[in-house]
C-alpha atoms as a PDB file:
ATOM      1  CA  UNK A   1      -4.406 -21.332 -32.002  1.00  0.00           C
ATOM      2  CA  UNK A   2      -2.255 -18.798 -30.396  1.00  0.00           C
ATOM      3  CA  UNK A   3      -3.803 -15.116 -29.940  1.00  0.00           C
ATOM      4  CA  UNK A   4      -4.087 -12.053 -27.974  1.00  0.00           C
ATOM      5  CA  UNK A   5      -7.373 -10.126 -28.249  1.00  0.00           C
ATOM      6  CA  UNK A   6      -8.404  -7.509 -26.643  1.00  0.00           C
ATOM      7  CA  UNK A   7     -12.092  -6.530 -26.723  1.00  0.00           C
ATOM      8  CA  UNK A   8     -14.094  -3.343 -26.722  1.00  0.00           C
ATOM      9  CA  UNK A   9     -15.909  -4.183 -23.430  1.00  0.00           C
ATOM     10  CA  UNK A  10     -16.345  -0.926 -21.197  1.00  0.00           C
ATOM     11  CA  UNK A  11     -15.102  -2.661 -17.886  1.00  0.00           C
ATOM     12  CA  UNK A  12     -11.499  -4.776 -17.764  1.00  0.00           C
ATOM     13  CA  UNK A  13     -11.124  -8.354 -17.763  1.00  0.00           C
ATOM     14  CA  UNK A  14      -8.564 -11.231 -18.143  1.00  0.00           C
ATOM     15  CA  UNK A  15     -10.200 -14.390 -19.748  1.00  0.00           C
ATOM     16  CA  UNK A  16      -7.535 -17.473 -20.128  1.00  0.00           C
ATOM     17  CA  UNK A  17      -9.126 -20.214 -22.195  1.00  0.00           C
ATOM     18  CA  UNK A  18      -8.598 -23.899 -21.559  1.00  0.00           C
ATOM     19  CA  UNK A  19      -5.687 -25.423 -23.514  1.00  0.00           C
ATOM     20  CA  UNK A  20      -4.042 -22.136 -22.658  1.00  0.00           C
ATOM     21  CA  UNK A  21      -0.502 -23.272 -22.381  1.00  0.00           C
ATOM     22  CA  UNK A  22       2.864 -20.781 -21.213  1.00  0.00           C
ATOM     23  CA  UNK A  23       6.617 -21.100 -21.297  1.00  0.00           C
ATOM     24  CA  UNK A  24       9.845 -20.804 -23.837  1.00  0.00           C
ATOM     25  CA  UNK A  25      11.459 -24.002 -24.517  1.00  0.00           C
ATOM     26  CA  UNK A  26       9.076 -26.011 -22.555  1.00  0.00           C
ATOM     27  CA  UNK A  27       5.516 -25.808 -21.221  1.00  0.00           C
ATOM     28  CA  UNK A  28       5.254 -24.356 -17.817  1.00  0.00           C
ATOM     29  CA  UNK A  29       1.541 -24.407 -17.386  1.00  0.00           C
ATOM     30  CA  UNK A  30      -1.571 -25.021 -18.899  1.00  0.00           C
ATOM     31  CA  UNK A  31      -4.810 -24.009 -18.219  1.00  0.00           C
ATOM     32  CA  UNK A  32      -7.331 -26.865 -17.821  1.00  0.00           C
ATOM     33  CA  UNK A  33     -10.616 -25.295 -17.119  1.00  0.00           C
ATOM     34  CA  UNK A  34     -11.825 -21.232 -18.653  1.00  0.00           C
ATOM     35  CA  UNK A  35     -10.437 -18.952 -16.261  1.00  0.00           C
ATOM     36  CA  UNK A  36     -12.304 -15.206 -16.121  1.00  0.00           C
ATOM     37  CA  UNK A  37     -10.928 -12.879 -13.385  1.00  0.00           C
ATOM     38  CA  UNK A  38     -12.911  -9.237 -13.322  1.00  0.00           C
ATOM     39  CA  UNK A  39     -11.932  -6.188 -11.619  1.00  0.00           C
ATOM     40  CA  UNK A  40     -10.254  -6.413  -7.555  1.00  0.00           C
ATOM     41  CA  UNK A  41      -7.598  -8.329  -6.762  1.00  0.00           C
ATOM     42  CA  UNK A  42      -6.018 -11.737  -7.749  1.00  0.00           C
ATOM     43  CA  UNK A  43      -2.667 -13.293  -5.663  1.00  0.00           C
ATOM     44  CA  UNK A  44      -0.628 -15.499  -8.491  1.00  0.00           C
ATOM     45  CA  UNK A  45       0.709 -18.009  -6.234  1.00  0.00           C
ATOM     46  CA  UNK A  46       3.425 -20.652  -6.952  1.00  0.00           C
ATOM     47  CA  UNK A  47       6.821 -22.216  -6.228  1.00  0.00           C
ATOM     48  CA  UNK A  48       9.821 -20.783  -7.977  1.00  0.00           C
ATOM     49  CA  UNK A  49      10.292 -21.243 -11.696  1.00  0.00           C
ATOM     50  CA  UNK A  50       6.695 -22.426 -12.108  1.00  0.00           C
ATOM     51  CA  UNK A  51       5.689 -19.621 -14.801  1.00  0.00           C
ATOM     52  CA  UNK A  52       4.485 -16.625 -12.599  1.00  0.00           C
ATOM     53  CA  UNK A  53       6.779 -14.343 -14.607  1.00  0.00           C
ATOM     54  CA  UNK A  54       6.377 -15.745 -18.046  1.00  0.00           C
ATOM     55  CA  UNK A  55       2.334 -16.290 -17.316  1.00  0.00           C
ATOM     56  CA  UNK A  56       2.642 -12.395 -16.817  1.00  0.00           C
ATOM     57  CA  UNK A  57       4.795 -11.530 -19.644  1.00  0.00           C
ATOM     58  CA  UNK A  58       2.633 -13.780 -21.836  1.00  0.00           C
ATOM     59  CA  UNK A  59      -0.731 -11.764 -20.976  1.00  0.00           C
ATOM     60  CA  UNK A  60       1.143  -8.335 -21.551  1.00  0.00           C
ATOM     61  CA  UNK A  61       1.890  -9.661 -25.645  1.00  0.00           C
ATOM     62  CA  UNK A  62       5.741  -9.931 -24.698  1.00  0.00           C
ATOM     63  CA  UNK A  63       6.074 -13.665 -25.815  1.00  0.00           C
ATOM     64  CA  UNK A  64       3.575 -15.724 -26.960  1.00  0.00           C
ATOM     65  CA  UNK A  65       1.777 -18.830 -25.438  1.00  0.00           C
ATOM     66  CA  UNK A  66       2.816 -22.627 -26.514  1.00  0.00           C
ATOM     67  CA  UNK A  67      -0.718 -23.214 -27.750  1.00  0.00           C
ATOM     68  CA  UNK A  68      -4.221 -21.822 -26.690  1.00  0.00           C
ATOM     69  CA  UNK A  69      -6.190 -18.671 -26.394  1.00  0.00           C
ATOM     70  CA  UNK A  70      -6.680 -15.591 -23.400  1.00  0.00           C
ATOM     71  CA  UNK A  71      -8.154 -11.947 -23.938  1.00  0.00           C
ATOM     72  CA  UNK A  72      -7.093  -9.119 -21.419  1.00  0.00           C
ATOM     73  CA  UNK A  73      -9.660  -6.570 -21.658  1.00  0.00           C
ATOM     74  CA  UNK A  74      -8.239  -3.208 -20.843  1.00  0.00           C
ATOM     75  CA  UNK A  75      -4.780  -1.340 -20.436  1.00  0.00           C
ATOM     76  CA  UNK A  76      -2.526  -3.531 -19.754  1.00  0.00           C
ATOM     77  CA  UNK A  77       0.710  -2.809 -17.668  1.00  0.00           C
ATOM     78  CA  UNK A  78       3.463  -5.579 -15.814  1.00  0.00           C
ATOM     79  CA  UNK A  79       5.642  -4.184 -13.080  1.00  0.00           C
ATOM     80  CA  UNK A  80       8.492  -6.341 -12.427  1.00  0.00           C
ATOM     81  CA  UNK A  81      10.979  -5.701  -9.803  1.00  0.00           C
ATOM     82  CA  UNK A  82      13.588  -3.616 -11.558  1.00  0.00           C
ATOM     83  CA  UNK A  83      12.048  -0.495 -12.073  1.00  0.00           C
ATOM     84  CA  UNK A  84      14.685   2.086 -11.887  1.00  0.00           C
ATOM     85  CA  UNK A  85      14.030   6.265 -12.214  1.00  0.00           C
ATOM     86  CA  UNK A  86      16.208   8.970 -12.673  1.00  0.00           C
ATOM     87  CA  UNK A  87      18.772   8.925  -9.399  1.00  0.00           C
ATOM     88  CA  UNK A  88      18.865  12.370  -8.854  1.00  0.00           C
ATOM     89  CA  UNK A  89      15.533  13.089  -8.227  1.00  0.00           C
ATOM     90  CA  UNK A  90      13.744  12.674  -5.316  1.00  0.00           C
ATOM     91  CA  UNK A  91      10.392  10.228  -4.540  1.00  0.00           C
ATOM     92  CA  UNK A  92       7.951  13.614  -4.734  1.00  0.00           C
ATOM     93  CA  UNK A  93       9.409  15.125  -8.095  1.00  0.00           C
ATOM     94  CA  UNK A  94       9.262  11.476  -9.691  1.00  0.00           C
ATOM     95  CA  UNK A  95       5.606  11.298  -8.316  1.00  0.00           C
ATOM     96  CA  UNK A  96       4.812  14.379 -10.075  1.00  0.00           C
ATOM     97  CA  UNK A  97       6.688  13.732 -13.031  1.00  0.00           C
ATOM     98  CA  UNK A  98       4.538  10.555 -13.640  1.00  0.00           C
ATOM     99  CA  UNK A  99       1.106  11.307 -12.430  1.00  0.00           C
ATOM    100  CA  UNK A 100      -1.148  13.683 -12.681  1.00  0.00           C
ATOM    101  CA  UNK A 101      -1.257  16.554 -10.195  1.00  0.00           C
ATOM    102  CA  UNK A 102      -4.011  14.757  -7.815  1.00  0.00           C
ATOM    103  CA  UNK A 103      -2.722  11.314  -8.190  1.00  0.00           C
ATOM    104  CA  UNK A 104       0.643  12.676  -7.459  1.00  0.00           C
ATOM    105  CA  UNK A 105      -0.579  14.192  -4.170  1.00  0.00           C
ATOM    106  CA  UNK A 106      -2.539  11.344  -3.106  1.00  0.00           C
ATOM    107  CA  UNK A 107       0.638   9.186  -3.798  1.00  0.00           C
ATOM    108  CA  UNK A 108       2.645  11.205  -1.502  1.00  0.00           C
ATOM    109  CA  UNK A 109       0.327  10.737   1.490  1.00  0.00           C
ATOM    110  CA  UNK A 110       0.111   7.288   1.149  1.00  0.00           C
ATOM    111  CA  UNK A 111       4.043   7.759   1.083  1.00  0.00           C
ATOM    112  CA  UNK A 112       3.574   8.779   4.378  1.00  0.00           C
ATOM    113  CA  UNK A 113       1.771   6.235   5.704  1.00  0.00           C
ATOM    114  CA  UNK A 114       4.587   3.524   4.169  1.00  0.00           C
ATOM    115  CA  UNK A 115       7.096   6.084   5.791  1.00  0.00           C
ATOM    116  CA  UNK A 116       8.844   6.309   2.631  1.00  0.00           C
ATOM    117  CA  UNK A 117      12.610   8.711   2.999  1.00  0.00           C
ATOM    118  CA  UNK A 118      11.254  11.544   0.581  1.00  0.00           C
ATOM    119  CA  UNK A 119      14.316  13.486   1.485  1.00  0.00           C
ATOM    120  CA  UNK A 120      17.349  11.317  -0.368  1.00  0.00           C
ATOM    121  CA  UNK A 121      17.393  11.174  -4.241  1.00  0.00           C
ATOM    122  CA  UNK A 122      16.256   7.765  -5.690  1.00  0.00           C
ATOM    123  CA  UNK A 123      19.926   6.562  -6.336  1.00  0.00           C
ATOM    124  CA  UNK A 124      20.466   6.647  -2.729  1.00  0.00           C
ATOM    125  CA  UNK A 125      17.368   5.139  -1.285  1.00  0.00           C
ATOM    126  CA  UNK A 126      17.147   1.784   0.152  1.00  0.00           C
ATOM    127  CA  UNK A 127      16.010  -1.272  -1.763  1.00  0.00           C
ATOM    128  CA  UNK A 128      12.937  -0.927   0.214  1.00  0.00           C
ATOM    129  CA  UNK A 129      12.213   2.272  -0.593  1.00  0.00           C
ATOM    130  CA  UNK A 130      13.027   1.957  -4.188  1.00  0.00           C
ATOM    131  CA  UNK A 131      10.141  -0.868  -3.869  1.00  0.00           C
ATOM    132  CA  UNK A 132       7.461   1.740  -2.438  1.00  0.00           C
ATOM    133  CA  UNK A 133       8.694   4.316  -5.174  1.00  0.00           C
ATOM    134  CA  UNK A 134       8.020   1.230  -7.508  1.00  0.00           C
ATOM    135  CA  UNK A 135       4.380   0.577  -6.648  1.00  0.00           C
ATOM    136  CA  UNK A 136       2.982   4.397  -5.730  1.00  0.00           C
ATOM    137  CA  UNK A 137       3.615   4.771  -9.409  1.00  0.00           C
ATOM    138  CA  UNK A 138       2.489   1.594 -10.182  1.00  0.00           C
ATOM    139  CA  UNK A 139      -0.688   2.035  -7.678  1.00  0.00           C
ATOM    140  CA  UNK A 140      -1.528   5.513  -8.503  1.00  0.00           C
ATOM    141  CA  UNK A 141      -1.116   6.129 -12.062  1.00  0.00           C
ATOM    142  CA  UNK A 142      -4.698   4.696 -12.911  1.00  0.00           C
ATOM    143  CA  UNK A 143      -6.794   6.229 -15.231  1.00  0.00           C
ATOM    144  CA  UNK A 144      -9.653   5.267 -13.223  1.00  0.00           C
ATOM    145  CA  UNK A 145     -11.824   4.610 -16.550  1.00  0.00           C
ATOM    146  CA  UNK A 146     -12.922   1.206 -15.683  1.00  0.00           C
ATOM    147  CA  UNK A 147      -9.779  -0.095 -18.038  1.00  0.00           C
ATOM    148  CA  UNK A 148      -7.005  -0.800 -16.477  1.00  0.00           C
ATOM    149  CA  UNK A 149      -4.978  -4.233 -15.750  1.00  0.00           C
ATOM    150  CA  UNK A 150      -1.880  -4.096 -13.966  1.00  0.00           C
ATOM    151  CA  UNK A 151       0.336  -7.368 -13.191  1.00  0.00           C
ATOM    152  CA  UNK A 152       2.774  -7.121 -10.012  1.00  0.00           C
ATOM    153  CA  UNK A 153       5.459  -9.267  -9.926  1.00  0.00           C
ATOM    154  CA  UNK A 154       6.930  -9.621  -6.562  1.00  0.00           C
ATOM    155  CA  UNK A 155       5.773  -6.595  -5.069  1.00  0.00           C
ATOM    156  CA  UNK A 156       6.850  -7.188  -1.584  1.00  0.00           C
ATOM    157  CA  UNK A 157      10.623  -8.107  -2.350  1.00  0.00           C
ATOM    158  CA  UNK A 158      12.422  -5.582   0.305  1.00  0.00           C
ATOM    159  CA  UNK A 159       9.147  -4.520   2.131  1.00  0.00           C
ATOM    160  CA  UNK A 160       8.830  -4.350   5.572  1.00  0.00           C
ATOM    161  CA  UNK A 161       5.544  -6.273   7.619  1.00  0.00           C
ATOM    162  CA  UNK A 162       3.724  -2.672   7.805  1.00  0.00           C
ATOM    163  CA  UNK A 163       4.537  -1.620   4.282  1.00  0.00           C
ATOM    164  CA  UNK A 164       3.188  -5.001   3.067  1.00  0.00           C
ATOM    165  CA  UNK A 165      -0.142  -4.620   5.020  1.00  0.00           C
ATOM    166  CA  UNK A 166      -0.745  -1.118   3.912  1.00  0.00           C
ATOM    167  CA  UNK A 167      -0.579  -2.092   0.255  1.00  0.00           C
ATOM    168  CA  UNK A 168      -2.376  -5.136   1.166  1.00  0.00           C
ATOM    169  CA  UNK A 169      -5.363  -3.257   2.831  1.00  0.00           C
ATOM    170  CA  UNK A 170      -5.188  -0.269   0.358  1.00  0.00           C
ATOM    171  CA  UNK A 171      -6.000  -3.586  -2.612  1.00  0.00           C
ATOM    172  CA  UNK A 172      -8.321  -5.290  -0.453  1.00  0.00           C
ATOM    173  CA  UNK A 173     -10.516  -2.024  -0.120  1.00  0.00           C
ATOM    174  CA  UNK A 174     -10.049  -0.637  -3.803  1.00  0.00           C
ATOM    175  CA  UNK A 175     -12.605   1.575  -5.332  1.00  0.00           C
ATOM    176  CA  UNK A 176     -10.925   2.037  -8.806  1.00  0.00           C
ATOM    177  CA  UNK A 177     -12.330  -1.197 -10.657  1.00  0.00           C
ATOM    178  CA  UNK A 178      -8.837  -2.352 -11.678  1.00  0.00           C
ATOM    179  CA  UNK A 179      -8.194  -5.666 -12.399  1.00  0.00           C
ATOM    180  CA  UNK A 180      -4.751  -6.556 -10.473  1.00  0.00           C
ATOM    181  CA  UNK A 181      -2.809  -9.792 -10.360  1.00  0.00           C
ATOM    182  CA  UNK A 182      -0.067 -10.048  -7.754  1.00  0.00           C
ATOM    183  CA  UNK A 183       2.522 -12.444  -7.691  1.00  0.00           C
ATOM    184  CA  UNK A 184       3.228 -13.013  -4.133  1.00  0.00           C
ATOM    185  CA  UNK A 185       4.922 -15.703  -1.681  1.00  0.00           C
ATOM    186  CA  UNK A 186       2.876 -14.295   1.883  1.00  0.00           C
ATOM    187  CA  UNK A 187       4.777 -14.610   5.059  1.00  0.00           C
ATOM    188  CA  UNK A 188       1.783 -15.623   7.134  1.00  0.00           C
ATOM    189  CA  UNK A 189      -1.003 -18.127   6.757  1.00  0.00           C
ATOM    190  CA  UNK A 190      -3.548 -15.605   8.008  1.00  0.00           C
ATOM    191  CA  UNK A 191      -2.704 -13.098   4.702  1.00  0.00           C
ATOM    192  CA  UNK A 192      -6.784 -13.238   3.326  1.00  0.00           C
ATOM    193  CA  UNK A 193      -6.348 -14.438  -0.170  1.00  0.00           C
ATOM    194  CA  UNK A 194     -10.482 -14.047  -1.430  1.00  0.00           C
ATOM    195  CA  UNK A 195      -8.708 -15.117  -5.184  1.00  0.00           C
ATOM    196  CA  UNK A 196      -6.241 -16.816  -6.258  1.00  0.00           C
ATOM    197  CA  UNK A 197      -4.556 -18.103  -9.539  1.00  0.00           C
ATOM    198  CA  UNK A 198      -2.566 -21.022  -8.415  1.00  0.00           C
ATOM    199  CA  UNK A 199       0.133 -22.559 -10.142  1.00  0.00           C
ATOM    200  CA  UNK A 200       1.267 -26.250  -9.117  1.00  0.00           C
ATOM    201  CA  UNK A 201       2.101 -29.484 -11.039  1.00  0.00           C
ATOM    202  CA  UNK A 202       2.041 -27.628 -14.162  1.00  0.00           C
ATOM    203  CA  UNK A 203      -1.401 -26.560 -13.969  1.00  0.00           C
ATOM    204  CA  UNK A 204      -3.135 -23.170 -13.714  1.00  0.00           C
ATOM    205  CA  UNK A 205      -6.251 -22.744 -11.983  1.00  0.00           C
ATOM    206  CA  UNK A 206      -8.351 -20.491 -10.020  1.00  0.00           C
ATOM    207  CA  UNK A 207      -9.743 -20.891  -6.748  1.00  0.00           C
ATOM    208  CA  UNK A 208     -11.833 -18.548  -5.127  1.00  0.00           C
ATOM    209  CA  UNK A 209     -13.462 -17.502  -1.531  1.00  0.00           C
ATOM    210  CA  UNK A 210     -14.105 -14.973   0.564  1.00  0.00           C
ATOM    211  CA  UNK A 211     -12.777 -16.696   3.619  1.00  0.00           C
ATOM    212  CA  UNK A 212      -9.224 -18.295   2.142  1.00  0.00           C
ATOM    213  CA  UNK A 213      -6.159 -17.465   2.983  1.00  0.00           C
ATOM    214  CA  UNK A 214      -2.362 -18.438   2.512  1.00  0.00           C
ATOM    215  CA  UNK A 215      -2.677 -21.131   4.926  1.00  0.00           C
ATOM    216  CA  UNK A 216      -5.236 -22.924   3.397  1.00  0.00           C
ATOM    217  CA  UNK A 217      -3.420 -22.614  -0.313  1.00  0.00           C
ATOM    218  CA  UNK A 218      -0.168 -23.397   0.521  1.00  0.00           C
ATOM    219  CA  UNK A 219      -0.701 -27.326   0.767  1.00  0.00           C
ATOM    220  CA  UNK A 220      -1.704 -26.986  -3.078  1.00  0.00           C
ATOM    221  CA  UNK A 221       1.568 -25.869  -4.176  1.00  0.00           C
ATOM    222  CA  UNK A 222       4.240 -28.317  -5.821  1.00  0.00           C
END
């Protein structure tokens, strides 16, 4: 059976349900053992073409799985790559365009510490600092109710190392009881991955520990 549900639990959660199967033509993955993943963070790890994207698109209710059953517990939101704002207007007035007058300002000193150019409108930025404008409305536009899911796809495309780590360390130290998924291909096999949904040999599953990192889950992929 092929459904979306989402539940009236007071915390968010993704639950994917074995036999869940993803893709368009063809199958992509499948899930072979219940997957749960609760609120911090989860890396979505996996070669090219393996069904990061569509697993994401498929949990946001854009297309529909092959076969099988998942619930995502909360607000859900998927930001690919391609966001694009109004090119005339600097990072700070799209910041407080989008969020709310606190979030805003907290998104602008973190803009500081990412050394995002808040001086050039948005249609003149860099790719990189498209990116950051990209995930400080992505990062700070929470409600902060306990509901919210958020799915990044390729966040770090056009980062720099520091930029990277800042998000990184912001995520790894979260307070806001989000559930986030990040699809991600690290550049070092120290990066701490604690959880991980792994996609390899057409197979999704989750592997999990406080002491993994990229290194370690790297040999999985195929």
């Amino acid at each position: 059976m092929k459904s979306l549900s989402k539940s009236a639990e007071t915390t968010s959660e993704i639950s994917l349900s074995s036999g869940l199967s993803i893709g368009y033509d063809k199958r992509l993955a499948e899930v072979r053992d219940d997957i749960s993943l609760g609120q911090g963070t989860h890396y979505l790890l996996g070669r090219n073409g393996r069904g990061k994207t569509t697993l994401f698109r498929t949990l946001c209710g854009m297309i529909k799985p092959l076969d099988g059953e998942y619930a995502v517990s909360g607000s859900c939101r998927f930001v690919s790559e391609d966001l694009v704002f109004d090119h005339e207007l600097k990072a700070p007035a799209v910041l407080k365009s989008l969020l709310g007058k606190a979030a805003a300002q907290e998104a602008l000193e973190f803009a500081k510490t990412i050394e995002l150019d808040l001086q050039k409108p948005f249609g003149k930025l860099s790719t990189g600092n498209k990116r950051k404008v990209n995930l400080l409305v992505a990062e700070f536009g929470f409600k902060n109710d306990g509901m919210d899911v958020i799915f990044l796809d390729e966040p770090f495309t056009g980062l720099d190392a520091p930029t990277r780590q800042a998000f990184i360390d912001r995520w790894a130290n979260d307070t806001n009881n989000v559930v986030r998924v990040v699809s991600a291909h690290p550049d070092f096999d120290e990066m701490p991955v604690p959880s991980a949904l792994v996609i390899s040999d057409g197979v999704l599953e989750h592997q999990q520990s406080e002491d993994m990192n990229w290194g370690q889950l790297r040999q999985f992929l195929n």
